[in-house]
N, C-alpha and C. Protein backbone atom coordinates (compact mmCIF):
# COMPACT_ATOMS: atom_id res chain seq x y z
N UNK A 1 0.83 -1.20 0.00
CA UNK A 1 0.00 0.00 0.00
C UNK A 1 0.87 1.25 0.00
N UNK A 2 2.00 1.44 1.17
CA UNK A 2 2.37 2.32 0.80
C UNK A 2 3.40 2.70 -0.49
N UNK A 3 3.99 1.42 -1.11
CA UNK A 3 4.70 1.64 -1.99
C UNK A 3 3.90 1.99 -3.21
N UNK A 4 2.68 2.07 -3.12
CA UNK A 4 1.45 2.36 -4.50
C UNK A 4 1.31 3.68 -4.33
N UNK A 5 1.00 4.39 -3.12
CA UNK A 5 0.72 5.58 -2.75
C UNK A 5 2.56 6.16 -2.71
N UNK A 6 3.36 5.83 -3.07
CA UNK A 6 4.21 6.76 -3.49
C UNK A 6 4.42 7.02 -4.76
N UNK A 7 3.95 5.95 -5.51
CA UNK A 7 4.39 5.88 -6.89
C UNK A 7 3.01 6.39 -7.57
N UNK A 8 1.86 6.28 -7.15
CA UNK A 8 0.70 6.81 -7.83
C UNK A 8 0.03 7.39 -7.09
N UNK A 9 0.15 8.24 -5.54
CA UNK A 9 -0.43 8.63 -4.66
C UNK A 9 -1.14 10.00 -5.59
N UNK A 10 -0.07 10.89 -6.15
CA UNK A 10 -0.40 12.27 -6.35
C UNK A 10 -1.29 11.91 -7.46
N UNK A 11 -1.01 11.37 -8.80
CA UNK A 11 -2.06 10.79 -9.21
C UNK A 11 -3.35 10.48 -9.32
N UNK A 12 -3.27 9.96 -8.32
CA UNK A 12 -4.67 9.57 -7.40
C UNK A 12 -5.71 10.89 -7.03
N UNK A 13 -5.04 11.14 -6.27
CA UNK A 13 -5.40 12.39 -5.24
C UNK A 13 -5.81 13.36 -6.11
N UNK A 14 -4.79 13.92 -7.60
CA UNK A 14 -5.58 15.15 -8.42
C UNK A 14 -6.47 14.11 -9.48
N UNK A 15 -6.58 12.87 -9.76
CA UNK A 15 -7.72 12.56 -10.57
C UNK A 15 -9.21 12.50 -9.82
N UNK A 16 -8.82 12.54 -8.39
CA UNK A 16 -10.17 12.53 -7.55
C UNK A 16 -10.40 14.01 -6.76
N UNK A 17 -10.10 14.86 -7.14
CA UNK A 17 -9.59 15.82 -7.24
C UNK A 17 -10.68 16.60 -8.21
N UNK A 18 -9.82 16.51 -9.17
CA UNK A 18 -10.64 16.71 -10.44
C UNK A 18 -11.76 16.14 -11.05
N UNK A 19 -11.63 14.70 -11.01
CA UNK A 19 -13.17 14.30 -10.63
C UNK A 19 -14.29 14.92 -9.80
N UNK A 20 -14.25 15.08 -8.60
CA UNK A 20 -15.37 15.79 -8.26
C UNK A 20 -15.42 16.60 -8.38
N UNK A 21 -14.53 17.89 -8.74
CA UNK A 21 -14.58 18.97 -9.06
C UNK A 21 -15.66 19.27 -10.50
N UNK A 22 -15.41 18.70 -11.25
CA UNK A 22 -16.40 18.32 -12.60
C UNK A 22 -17.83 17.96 -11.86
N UNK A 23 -17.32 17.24 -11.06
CA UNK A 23 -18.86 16.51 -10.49
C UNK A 23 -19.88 17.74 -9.80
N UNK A 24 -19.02 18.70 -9.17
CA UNK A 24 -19.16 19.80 -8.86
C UNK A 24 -19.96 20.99 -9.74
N UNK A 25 -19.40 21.28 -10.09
CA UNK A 25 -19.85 21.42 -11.45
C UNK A 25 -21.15 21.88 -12.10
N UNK A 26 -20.93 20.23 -12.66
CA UNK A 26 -22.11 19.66 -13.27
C UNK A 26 -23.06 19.52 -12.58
N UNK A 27 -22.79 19.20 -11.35
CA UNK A 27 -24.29 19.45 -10.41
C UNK A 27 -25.01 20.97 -10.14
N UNK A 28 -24.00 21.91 -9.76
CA UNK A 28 -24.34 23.24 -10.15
C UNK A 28 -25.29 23.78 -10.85
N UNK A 29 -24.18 23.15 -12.08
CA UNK A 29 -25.27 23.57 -13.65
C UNK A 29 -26.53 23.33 -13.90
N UNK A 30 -26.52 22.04 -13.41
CA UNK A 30 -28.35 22.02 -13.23
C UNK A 30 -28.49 22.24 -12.51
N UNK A 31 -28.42 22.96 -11.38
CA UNK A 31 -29.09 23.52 -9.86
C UNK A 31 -29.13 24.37 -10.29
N UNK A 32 -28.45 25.78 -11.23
CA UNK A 32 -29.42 26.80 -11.34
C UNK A 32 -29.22 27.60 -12.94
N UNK A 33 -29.87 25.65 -13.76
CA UNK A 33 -30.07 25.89 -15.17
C UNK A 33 -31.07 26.73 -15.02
N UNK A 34 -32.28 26.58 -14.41
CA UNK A 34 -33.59 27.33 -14.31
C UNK A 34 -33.48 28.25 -13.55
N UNK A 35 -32.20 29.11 -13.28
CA UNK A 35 -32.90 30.42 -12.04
C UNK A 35 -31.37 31.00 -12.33
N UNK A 36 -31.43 32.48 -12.12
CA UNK A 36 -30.11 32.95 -11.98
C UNK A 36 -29.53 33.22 -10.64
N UNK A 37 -28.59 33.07 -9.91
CA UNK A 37 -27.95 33.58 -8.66
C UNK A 37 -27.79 34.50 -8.49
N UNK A 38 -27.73 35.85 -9.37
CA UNK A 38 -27.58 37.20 -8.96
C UNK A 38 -28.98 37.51 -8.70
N UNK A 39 -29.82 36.45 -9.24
CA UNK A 39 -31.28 37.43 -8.93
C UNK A 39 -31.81 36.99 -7.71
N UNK A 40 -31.35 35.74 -7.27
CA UNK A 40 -31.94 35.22 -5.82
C UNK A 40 -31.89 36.06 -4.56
N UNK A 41 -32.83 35.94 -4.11
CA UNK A 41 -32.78 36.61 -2.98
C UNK A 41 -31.46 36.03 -1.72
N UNK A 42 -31.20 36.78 -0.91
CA UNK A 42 -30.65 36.36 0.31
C UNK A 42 -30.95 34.63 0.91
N UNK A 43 -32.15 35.48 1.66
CA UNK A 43 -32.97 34.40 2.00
C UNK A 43 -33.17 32.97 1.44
N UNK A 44 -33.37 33.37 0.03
CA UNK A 44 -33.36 31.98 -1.20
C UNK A 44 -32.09 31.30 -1.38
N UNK A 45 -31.05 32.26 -1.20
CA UNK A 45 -30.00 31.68 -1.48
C UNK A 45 -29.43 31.32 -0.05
N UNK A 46 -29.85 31.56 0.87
CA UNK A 46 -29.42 30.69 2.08
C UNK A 46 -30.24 29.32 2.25
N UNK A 47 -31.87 29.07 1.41
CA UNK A 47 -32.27 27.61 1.60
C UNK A 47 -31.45 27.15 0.56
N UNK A 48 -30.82 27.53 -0.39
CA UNK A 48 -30.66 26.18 -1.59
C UNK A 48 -29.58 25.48 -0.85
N UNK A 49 -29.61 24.32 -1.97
CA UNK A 49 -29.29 23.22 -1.87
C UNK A 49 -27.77 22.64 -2.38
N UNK A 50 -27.65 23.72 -3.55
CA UNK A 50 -27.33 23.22 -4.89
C UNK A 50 -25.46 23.38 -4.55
N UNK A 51 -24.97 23.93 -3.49
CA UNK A 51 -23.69 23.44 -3.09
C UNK A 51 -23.07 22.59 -2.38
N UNK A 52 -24.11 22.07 -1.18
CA UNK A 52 -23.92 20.95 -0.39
C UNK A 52 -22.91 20.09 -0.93
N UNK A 53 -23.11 19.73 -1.82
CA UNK A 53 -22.61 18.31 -2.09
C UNK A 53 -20.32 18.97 -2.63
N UNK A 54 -20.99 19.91 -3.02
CA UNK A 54 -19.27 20.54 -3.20
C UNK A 54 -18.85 20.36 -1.61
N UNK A 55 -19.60 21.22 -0.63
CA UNK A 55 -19.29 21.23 1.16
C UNK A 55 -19.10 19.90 1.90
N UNK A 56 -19.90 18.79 1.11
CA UNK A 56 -19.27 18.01 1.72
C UNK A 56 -18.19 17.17 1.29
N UNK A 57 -17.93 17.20 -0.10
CA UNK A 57 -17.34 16.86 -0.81
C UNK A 57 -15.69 17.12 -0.14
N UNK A 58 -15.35 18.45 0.29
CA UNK A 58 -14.24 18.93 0.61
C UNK A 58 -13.93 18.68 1.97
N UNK A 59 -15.13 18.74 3.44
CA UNK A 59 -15.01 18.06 4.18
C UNK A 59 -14.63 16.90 4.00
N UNK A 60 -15.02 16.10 3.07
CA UNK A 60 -14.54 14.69 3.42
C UNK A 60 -13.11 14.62 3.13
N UNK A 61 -12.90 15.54 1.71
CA UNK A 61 -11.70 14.92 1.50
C UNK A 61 -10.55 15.81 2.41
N UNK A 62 -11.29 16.15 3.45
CA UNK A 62 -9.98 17.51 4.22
C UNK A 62 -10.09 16.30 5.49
N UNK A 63 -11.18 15.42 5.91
CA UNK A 63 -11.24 14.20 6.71
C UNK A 63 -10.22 13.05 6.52
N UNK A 64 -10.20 13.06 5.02
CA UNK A 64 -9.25 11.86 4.48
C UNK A 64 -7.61 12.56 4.83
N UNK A 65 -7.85 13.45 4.33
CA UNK A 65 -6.00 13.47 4.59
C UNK A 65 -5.51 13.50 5.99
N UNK A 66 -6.90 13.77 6.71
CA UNK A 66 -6.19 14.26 8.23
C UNK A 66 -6.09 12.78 8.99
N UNK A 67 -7.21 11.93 8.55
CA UNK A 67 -6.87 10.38 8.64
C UNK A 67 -5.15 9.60 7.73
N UNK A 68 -4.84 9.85 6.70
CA UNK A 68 -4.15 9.58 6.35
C UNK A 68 -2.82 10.23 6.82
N UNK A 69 -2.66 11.50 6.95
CA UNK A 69 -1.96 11.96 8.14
C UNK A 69 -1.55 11.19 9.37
N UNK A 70 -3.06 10.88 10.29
CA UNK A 70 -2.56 10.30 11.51
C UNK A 70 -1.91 9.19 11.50
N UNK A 71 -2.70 8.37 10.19
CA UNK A 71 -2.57 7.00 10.21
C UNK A 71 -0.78 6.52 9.79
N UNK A 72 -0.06 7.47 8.39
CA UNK A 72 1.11 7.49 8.01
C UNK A 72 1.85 7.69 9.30
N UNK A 73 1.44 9.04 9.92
CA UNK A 73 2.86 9.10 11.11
C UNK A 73 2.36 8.01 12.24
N UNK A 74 1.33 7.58 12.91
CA UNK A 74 1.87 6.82 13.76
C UNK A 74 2.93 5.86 13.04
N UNK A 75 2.38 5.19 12.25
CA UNK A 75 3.44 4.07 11.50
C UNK A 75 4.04 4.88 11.16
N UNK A 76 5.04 6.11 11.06
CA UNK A 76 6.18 6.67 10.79
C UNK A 76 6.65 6.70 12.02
N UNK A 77 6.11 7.14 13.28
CA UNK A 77 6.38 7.30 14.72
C UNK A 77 6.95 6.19 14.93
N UNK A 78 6.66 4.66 14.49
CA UNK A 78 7.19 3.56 15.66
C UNK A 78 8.21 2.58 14.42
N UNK A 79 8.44 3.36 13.16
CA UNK A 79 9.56 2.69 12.22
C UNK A 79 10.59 3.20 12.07
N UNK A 80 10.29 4.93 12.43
CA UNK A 80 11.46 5.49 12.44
C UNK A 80 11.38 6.61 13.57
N UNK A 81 11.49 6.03 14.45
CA UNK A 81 11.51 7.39 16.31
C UNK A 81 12.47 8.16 16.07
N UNK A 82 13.66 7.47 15.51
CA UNK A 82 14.81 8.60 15.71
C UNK A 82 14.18 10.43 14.72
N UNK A 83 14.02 9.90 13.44
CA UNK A 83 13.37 10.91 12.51
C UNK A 83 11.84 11.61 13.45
N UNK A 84 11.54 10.66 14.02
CA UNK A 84 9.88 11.43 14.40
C UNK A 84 10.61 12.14 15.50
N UNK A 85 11.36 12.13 16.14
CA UNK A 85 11.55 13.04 17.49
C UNK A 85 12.29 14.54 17.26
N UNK A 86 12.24 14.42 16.05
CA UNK A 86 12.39 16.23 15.42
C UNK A 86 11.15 16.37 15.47
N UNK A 87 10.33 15.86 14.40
CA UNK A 87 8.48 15.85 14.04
C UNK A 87 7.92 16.23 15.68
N UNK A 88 8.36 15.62 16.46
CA UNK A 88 7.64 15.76 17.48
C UNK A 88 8.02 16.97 18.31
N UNK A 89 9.83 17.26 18.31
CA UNK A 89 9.94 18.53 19.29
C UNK A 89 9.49 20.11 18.14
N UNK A 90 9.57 19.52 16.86
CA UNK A 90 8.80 21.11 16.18
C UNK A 90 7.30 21.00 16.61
N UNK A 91 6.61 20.01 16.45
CA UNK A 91 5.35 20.33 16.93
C UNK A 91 5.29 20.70 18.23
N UNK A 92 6.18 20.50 19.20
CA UNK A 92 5.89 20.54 20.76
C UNK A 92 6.26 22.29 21.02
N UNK A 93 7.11 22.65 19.89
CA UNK A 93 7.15 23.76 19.92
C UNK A 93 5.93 25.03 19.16
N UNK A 94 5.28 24.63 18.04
CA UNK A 94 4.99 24.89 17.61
C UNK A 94 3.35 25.17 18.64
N UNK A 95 2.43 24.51 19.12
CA UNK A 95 1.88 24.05 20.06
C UNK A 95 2.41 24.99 21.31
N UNK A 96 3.45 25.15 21.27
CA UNK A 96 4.00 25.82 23.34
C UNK A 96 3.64 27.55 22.76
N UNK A 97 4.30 27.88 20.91
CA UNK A 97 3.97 29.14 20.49
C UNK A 97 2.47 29.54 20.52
N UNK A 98 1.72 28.74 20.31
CA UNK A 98 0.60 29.08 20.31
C UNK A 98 -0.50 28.85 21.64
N UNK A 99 -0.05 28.19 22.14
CA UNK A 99 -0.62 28.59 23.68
C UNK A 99 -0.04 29.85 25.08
N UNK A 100 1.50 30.32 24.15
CA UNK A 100 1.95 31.36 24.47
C UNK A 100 1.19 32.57 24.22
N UNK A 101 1.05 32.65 22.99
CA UNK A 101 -0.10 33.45 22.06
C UNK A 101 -1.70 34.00 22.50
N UNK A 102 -2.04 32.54 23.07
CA UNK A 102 -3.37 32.49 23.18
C UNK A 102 -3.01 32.70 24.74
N UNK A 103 -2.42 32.82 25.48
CA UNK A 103 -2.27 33.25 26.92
C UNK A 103 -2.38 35.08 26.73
N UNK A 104 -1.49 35.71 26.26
CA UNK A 104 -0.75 36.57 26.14
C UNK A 104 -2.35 37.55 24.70
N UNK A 105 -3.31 37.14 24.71
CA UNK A 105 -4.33 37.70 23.54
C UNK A 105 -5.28 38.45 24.43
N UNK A 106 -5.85 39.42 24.31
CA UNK A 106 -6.59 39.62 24.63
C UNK A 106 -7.80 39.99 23.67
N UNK A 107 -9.19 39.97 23.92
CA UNK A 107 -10.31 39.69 22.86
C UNK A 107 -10.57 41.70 22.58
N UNK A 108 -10.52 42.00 21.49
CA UNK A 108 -11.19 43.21 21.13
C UNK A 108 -12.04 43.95 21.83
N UNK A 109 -12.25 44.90 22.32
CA UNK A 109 -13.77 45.58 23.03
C UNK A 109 -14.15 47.22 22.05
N UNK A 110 -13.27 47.39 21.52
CA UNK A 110 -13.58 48.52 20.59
C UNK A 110 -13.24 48.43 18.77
N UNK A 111 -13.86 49.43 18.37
CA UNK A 111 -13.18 49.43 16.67
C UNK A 111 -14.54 48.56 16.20
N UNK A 112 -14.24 48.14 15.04
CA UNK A 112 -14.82 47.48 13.96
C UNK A 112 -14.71 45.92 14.01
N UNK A 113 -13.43 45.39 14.90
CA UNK A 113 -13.56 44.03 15.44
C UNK A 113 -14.57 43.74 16.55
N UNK A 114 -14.64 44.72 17.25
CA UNK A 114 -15.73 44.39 18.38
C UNK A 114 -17.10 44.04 17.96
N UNK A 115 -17.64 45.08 17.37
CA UNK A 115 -18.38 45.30 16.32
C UNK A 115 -18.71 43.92 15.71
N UNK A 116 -18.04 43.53 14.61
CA UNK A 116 -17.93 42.30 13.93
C UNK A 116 -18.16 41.13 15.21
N UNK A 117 -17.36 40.95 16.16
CA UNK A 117 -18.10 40.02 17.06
C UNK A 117 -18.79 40.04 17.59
N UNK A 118 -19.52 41.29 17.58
CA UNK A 118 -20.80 41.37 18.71
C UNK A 118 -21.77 40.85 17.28
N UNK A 119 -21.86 41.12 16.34
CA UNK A 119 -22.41 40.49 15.04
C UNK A 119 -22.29 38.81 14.60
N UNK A 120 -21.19 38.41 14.69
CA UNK A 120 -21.06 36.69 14.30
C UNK A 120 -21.41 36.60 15.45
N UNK A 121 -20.94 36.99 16.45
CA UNK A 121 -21.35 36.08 18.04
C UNK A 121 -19.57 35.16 18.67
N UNK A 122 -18.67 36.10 18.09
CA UNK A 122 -17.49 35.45 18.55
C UNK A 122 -17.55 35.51 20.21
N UNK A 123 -16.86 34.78 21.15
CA UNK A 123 -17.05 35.17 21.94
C UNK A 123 -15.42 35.30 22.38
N UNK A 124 -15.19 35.60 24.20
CA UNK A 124 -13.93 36.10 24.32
C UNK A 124 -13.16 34.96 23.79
N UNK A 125 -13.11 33.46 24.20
CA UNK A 125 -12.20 32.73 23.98
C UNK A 125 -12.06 32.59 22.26
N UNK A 126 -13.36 32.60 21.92
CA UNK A 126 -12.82 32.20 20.29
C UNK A 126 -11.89 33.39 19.53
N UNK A 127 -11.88 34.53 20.32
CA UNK A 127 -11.47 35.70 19.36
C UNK A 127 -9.77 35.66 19.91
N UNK A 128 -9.74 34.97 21.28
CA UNK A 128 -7.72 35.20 21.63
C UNK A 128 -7.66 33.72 21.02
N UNK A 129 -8.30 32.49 20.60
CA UNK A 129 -8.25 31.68 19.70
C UNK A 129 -7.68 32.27 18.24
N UNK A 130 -8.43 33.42 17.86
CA UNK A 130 -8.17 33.98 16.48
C UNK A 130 -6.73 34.12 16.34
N UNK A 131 -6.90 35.43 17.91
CA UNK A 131 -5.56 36.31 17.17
C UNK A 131 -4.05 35.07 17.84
N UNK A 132 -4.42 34.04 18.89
CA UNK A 132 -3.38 33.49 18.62
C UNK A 132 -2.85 32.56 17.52
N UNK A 133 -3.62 32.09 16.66
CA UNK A 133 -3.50 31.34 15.17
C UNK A 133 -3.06 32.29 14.64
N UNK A 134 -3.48 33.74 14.17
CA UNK A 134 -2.80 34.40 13.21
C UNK A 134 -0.76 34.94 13.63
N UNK A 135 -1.41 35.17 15.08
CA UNK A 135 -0.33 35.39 15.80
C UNK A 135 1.35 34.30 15.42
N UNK A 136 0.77 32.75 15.45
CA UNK A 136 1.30 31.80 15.32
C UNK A 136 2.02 31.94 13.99
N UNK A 137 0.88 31.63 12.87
CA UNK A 137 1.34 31.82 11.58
C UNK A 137 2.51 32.84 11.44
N UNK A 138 1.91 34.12 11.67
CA UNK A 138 3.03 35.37 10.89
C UNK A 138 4.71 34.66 11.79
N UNK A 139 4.84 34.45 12.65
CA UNK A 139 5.98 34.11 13.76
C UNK A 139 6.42 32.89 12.99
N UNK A 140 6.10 31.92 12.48
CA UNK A 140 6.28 30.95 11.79
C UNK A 140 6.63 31.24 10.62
N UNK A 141 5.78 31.91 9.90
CA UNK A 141 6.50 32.65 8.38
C UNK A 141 7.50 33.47 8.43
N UNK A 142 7.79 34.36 9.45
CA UNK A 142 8.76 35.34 9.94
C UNK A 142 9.88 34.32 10.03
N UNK A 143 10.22 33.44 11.02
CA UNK A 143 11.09 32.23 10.78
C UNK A 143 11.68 31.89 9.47
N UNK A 144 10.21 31.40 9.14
CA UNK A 144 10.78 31.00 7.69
C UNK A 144 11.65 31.85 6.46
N UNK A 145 11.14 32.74 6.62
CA UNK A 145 12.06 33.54 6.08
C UNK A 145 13.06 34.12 6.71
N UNK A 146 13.77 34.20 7.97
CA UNK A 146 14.79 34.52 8.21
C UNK A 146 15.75 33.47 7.86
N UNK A 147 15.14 32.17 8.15
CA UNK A 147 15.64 30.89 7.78
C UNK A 147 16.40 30.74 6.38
N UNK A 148 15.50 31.38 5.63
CA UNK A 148 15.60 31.06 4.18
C UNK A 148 16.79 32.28 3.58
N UNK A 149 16.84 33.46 4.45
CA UNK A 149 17.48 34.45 4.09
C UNK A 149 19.10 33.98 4.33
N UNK A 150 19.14 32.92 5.34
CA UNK A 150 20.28 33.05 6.30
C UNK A 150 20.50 31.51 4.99
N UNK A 151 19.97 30.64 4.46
CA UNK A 151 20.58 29.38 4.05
C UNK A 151 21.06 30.07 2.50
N UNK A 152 20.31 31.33 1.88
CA UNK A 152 20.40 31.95 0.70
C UNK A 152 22.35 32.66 1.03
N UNK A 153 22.23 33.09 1.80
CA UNK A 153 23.31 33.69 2.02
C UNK A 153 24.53 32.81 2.61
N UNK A 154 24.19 31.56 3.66
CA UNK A 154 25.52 30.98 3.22
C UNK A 154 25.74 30.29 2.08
N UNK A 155 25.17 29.85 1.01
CA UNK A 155 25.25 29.37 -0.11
C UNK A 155 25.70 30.37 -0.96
N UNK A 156 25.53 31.57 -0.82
CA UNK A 156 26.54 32.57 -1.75
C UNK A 156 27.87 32.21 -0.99
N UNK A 157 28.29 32.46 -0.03
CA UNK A 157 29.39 33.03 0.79
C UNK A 157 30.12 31.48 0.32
N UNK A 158 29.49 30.54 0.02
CA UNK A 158 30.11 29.06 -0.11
C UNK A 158 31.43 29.15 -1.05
């Protein structure tokens, strides 16, 4: 199995991929052969129907990888520990940044964010949830590119 999924994994993945994407589609197309979408109302266009199947379509397949994910690294975890115990101290770090984050957040009470959550209904925890994910990311990309600046430059100096 896994020697199939290396050799035809990607394969796989954009023909089913692209398959439902068509499938997508085409279901569309007849969901609103008879009606236009700019003319629907709000309301109308919050009962239809006619994307579901794209929504779940992508759930599932955002289900599959996160299964295939778990399922690859445990069996990566117990064939090769030495390699997973990087995997594991970047995540342990990665994880300590973002509960640093989400300690250290506090939730909006003024401006146009407040606003906006008093509207969706964010509440305090989901909003130092927010800003510590975004928080996380930029600190992670910031990395990455210092990273990348610093391997660019000893490879000149080489």
């Amino acid at each position: 199995m896994y020697k199939f999924l290396i050799s035809k994994g990607q394969t796989l993945a954009f023909v089913l991929g692209a398959g439902l994407s068509i499938l997508f589609a085409v279901l569309i197309y007849l969901g609103v052969k008879d009606r236009s979408l700019a003319e629907m109302s709000i309301d109308s266009l919050k009962e239809t129907t006619i994307f579901d199947f794209g929504i779940k379509a992508a759930l599932a397949l955002i289900g599959l990888a996160i299964l295939a994910l778990l399922i690859f690294g445990i069996i990566s975890l117990f064939t090769n520990f030495k390699g997973a115990i990087k995997l594991l101290i970047g995540l342990a770090i990665i994880v300590g940044l973002f509960f640093l984050f989400y300690t250290i957040s506090v939730p909006e009470e003024s401006g146009i964010l407040a606003r906006l959550a008093d509207e969706f209904a964010i509440t305090d925890n989901i909003s130092k949830f927010i800003s510590a994910g975004i928080k996380t990311t930029l600190t992670l990309l910031g990395l990455a590119l210092v990273i990348w600046l610093f391997s660019e430059l000893r490879n000149a100096l080489k």
